[in-house]
PDB file of N, CA and C in Angstrom:
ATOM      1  N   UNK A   1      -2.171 -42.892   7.584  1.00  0.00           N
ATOM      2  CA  UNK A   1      -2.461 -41.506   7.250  1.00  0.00           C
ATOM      3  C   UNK A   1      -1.275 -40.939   6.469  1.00  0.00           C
ATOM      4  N   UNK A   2      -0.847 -39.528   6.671  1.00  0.00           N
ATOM      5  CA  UNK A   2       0.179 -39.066   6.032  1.00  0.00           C
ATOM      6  C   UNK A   2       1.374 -38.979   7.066  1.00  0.00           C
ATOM      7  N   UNK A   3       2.655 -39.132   6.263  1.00  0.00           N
ATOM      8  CA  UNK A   3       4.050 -38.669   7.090  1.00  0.00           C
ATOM      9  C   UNK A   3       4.468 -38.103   6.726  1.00  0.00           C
ATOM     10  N   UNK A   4       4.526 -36.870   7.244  1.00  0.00           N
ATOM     11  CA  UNK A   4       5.342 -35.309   6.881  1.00  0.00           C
ATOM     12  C   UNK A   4       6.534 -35.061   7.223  1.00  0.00           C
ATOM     13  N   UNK A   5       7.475 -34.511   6.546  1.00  0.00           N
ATOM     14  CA  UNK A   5       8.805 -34.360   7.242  1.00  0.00           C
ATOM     15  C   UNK A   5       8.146 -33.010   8.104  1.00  0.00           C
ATOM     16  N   UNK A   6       9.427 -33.028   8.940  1.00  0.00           N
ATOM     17  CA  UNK A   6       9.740 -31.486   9.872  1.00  0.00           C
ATOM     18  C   UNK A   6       9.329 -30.039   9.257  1.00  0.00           C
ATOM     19  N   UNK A   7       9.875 -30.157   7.916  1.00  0.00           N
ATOM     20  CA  UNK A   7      10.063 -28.802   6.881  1.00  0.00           C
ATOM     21  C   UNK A   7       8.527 -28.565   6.719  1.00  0.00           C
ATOM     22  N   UNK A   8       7.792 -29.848   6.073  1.00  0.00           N
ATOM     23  CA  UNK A   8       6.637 -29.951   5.192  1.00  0.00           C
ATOM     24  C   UNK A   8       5.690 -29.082   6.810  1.00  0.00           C
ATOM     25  N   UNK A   9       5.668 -29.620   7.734  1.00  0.00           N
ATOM     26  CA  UNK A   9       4.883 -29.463   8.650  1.00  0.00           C
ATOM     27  C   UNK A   9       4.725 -28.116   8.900  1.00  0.00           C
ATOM     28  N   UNK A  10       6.406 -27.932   9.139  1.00  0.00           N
ATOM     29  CA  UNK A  10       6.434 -26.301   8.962  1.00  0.00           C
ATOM     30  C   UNK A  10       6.123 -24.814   8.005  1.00  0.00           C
ATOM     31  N   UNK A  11       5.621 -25.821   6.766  1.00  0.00           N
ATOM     32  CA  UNK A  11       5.077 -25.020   5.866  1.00  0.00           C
ATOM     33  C   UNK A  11       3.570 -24.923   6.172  1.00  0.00           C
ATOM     34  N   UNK A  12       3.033 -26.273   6.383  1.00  0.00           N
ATOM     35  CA  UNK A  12       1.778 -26.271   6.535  1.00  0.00           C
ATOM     36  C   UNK A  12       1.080 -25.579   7.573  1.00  0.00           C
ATOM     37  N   UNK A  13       1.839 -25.322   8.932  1.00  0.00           N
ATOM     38  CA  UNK A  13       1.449 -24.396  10.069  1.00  0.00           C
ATOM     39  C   UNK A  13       1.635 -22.916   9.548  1.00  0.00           C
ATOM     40  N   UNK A  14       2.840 -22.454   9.075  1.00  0.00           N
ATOM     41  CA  UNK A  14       2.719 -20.838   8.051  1.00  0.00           C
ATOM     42  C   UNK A  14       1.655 -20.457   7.309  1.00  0.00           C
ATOM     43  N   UNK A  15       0.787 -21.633   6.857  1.00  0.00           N
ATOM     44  CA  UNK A  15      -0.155 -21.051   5.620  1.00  0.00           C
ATOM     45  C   UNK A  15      -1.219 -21.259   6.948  1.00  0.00           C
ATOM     46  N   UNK A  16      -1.425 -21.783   7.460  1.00  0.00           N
ATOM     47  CA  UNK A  16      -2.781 -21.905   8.523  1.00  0.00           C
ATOM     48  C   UNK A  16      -2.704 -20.706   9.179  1.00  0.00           C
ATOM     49  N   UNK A  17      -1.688 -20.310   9.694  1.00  0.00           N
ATOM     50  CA  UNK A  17      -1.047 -18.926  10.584  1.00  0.00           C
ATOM     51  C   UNK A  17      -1.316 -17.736   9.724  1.00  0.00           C
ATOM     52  N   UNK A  18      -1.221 -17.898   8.558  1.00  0.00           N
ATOM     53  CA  UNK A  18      -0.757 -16.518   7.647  1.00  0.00           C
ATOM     54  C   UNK A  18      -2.929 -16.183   7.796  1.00  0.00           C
ATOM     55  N   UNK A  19      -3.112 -17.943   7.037  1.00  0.00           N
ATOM     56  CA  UNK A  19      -4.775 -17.558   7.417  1.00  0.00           C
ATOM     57  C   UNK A  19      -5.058 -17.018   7.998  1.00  0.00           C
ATOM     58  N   UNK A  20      -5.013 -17.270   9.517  1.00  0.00           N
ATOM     59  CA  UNK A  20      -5.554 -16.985  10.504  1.00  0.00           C
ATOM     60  C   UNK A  20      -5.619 -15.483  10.552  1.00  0.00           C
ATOM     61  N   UNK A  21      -4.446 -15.150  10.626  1.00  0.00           N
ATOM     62  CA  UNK A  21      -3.735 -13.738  10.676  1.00  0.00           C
ATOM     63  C   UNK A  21      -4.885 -13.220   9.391  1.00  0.00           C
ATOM     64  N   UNK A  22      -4.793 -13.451   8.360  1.00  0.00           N
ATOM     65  CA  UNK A  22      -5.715 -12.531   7.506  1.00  0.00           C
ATOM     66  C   UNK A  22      -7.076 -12.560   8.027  1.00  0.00           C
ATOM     67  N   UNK A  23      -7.373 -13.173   8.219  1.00  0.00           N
ATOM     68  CA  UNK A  23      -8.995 -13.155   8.920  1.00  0.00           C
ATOM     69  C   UNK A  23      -9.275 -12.571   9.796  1.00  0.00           C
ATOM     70  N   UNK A  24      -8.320 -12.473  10.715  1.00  0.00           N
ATOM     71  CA  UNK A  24      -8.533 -11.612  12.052  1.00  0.00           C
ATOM     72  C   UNK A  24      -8.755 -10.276  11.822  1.00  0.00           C
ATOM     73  N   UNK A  25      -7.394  -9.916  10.582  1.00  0.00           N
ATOM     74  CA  UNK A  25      -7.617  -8.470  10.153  1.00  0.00           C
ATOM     75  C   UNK A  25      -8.949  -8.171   9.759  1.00  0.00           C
ATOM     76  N   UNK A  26      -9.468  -8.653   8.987  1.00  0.00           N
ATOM     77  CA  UNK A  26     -10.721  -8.725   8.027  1.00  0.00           C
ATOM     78  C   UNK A  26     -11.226  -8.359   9.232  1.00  0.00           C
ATOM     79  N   UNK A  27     -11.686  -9.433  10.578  1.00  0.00           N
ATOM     80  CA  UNK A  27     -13.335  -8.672  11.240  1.00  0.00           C
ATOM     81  C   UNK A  27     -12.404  -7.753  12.117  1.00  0.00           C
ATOM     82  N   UNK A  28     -11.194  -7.918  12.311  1.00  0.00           N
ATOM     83  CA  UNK A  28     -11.038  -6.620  12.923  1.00  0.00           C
ATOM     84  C   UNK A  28     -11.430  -4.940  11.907  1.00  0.00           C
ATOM     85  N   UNK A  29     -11.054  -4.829  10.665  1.00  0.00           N
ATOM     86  CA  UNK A  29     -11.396  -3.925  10.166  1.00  0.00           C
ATOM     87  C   UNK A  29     -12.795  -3.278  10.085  1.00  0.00           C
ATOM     88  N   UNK A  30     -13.558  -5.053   9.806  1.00  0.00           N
ATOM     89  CA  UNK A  30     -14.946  -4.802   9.852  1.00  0.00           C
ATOM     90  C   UNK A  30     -15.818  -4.673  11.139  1.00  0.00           C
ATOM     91  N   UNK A  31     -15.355  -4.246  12.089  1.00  0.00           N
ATOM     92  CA  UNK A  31     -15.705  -4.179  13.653  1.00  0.00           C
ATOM     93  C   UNK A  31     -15.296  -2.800  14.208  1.00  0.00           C
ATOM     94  N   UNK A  32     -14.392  -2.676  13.092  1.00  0.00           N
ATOM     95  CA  UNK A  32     -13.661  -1.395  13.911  1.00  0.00           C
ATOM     96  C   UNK A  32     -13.749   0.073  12.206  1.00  0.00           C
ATOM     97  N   UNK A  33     -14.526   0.477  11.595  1.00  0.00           N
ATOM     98  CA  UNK A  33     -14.018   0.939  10.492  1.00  0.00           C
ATOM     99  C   UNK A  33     -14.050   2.649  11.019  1.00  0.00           C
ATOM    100  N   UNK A  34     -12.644   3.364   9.607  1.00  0.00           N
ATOM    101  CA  UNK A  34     -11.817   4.403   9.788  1.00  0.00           C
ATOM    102  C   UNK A  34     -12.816   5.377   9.642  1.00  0.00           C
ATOM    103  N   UNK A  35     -12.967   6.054  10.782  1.00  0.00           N
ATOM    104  CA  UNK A  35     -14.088   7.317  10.393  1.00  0.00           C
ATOM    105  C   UNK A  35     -13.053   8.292   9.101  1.00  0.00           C
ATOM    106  N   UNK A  36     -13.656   9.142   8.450  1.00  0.00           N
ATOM    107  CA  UNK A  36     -13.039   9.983   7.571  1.00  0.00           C
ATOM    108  C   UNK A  36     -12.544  11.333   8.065  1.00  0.00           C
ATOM    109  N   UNK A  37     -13.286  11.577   9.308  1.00  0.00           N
ATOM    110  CA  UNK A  37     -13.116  12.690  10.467  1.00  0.00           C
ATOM    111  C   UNK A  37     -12.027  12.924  10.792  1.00  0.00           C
ATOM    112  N   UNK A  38     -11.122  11.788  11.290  1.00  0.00           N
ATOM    113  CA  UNK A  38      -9.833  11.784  11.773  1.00  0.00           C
ATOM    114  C   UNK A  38      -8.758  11.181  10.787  1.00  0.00           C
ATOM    115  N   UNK A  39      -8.872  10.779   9.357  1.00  0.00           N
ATOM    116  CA  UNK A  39      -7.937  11.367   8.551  1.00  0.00           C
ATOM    117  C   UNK A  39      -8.600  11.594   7.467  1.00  0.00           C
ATOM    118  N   UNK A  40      -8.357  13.018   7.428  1.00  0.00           N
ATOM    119  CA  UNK A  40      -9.195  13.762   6.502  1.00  0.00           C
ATOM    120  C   UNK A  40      -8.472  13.727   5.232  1.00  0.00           C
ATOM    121  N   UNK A  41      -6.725  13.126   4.697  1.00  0.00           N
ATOM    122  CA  UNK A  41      -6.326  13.372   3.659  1.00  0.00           C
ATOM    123  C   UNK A  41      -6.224  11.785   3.158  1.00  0.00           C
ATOM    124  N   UNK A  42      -7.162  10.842   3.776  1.00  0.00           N
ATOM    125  CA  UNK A  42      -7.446   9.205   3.479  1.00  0.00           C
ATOM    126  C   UNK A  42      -8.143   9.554   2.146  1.00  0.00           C
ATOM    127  N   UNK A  43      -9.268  10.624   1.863  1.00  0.00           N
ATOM    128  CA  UNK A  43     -10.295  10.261   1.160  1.00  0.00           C
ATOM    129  C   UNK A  43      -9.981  10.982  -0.238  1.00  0.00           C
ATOM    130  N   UNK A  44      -8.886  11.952   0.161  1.00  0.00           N
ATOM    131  CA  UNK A  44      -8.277  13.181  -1.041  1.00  0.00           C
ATOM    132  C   UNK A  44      -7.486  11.825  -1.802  1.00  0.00           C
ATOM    133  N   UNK A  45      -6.730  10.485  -0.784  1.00  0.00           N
ATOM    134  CA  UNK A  45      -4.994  10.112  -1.480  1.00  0.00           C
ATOM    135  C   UNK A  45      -6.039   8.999  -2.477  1.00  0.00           C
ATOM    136  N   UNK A  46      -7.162   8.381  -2.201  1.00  0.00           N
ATOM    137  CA  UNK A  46      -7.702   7.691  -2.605  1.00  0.00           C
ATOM    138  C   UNK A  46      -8.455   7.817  -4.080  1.00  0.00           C
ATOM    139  N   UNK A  47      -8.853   9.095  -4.049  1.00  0.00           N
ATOM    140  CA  UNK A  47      -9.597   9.643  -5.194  1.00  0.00           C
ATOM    141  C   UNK A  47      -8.577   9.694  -6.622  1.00  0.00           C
ATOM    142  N   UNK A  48      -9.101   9.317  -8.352  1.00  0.00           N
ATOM    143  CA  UNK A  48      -8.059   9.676  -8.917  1.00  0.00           C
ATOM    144  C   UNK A  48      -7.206  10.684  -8.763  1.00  0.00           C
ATOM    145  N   UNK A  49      -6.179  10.327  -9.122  1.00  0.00           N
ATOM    146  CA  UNK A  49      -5.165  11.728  -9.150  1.00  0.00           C
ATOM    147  C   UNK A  49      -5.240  12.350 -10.814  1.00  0.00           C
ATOM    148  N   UNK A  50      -5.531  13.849 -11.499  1.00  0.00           N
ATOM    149  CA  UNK A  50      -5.650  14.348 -12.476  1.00  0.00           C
ATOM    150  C   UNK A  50      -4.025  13.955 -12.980  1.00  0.00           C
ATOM    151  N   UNK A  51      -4.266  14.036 -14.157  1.00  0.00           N
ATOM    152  CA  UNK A  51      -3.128  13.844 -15.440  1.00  0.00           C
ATOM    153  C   UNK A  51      -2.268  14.946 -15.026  1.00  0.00           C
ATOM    154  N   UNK A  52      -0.690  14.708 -15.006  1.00  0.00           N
ATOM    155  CA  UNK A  52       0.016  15.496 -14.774  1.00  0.00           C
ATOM    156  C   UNK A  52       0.370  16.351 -16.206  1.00  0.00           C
ATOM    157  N   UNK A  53       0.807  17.483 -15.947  1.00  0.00           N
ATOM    158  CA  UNK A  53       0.760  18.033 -16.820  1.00  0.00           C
ATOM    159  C   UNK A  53       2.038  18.521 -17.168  1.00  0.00           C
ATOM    160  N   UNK A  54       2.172  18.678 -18.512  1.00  0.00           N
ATOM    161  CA  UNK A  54       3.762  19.067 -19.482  1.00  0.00           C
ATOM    162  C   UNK A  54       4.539  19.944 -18.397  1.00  0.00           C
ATOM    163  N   UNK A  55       5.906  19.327 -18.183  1.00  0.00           N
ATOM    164  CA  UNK A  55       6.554  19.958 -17.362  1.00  0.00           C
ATOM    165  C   UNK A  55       7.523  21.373 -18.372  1.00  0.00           C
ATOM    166  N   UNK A  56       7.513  22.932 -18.128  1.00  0.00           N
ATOM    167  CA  UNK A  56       8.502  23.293 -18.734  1.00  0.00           C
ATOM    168  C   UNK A  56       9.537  23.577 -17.959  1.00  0.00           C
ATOM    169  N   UNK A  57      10.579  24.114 -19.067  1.00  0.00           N
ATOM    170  CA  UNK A  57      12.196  23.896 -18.944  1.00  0.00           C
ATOM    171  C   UNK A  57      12.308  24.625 -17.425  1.00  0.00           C
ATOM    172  N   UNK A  58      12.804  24.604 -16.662  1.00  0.00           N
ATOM    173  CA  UNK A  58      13.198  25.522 -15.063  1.00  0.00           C
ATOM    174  C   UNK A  58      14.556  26.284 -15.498  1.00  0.00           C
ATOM    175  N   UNK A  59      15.185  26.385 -16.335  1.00  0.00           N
ATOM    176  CA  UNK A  59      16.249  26.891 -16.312  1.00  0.00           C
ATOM    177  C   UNK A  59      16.105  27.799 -17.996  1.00  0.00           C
ATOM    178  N   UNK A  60      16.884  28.798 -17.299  1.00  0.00           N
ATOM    179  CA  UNK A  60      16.319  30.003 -18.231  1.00  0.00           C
ATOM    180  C   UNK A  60      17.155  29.500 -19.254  1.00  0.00           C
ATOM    181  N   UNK A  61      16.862  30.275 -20.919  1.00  0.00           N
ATOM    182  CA  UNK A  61      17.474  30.341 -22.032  1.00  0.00           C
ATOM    183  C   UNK A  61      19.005  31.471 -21.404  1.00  0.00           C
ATOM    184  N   UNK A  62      20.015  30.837 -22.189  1.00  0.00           N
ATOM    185  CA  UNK A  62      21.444  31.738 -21.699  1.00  0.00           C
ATOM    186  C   UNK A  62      21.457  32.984 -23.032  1.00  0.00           C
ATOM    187  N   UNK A  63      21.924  33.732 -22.149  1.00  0.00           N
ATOM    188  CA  UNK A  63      21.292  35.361 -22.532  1.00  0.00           C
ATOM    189  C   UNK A  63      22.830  35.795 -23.552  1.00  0.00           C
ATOM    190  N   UNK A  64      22.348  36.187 -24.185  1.00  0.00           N
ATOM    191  CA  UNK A  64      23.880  36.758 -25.304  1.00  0.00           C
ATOM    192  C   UNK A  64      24.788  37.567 -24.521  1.00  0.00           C
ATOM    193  N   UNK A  65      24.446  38.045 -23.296  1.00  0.00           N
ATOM    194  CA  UNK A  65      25.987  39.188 -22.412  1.00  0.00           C
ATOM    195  C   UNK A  65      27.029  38.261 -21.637  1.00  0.00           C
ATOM    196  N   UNK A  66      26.114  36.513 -21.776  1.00  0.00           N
ATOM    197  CA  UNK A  66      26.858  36.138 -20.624  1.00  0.00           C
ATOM    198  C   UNK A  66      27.931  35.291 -21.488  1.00  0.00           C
ATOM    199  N   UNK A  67      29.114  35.309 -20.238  1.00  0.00           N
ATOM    200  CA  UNK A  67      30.962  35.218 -21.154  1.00  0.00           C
ATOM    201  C   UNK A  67      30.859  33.993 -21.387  1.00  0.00           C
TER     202      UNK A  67
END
């Protein structure tokens, strides 16, 4: 069959693990999904956000009295 070093093995159990781990999330999400009720600013952060618009200057023009 195959002979793996120590390292190799240990890579190969991380990617099976990492699997696992993603999948679980998956039917956990799909078993369990986020009502919109209880976060009501999920559905506002999600939606485009409008084009920001031309920022002007915050600081006033300097006035002819000042020294």
């Amino acid at each position: 069959m195959f002979v793996l070093t120590k390292e190799e093995k240990r890579v190969i159990c991380f990617v099976m693990l990492a699997i696992l781990v993603g999948l679980a999330v998956k039917e956990y999400r799909r078993n369990h999904p986020v009502s919109t009720a209880a976060q009501p600013g999920l559905k506002q952060s999600l939606r485009k956000q409008p084009e920001a618009k031309p920022r002007q200057k915050s600081t006033p023009a300097p006035s002819a009295s000042a020294p």
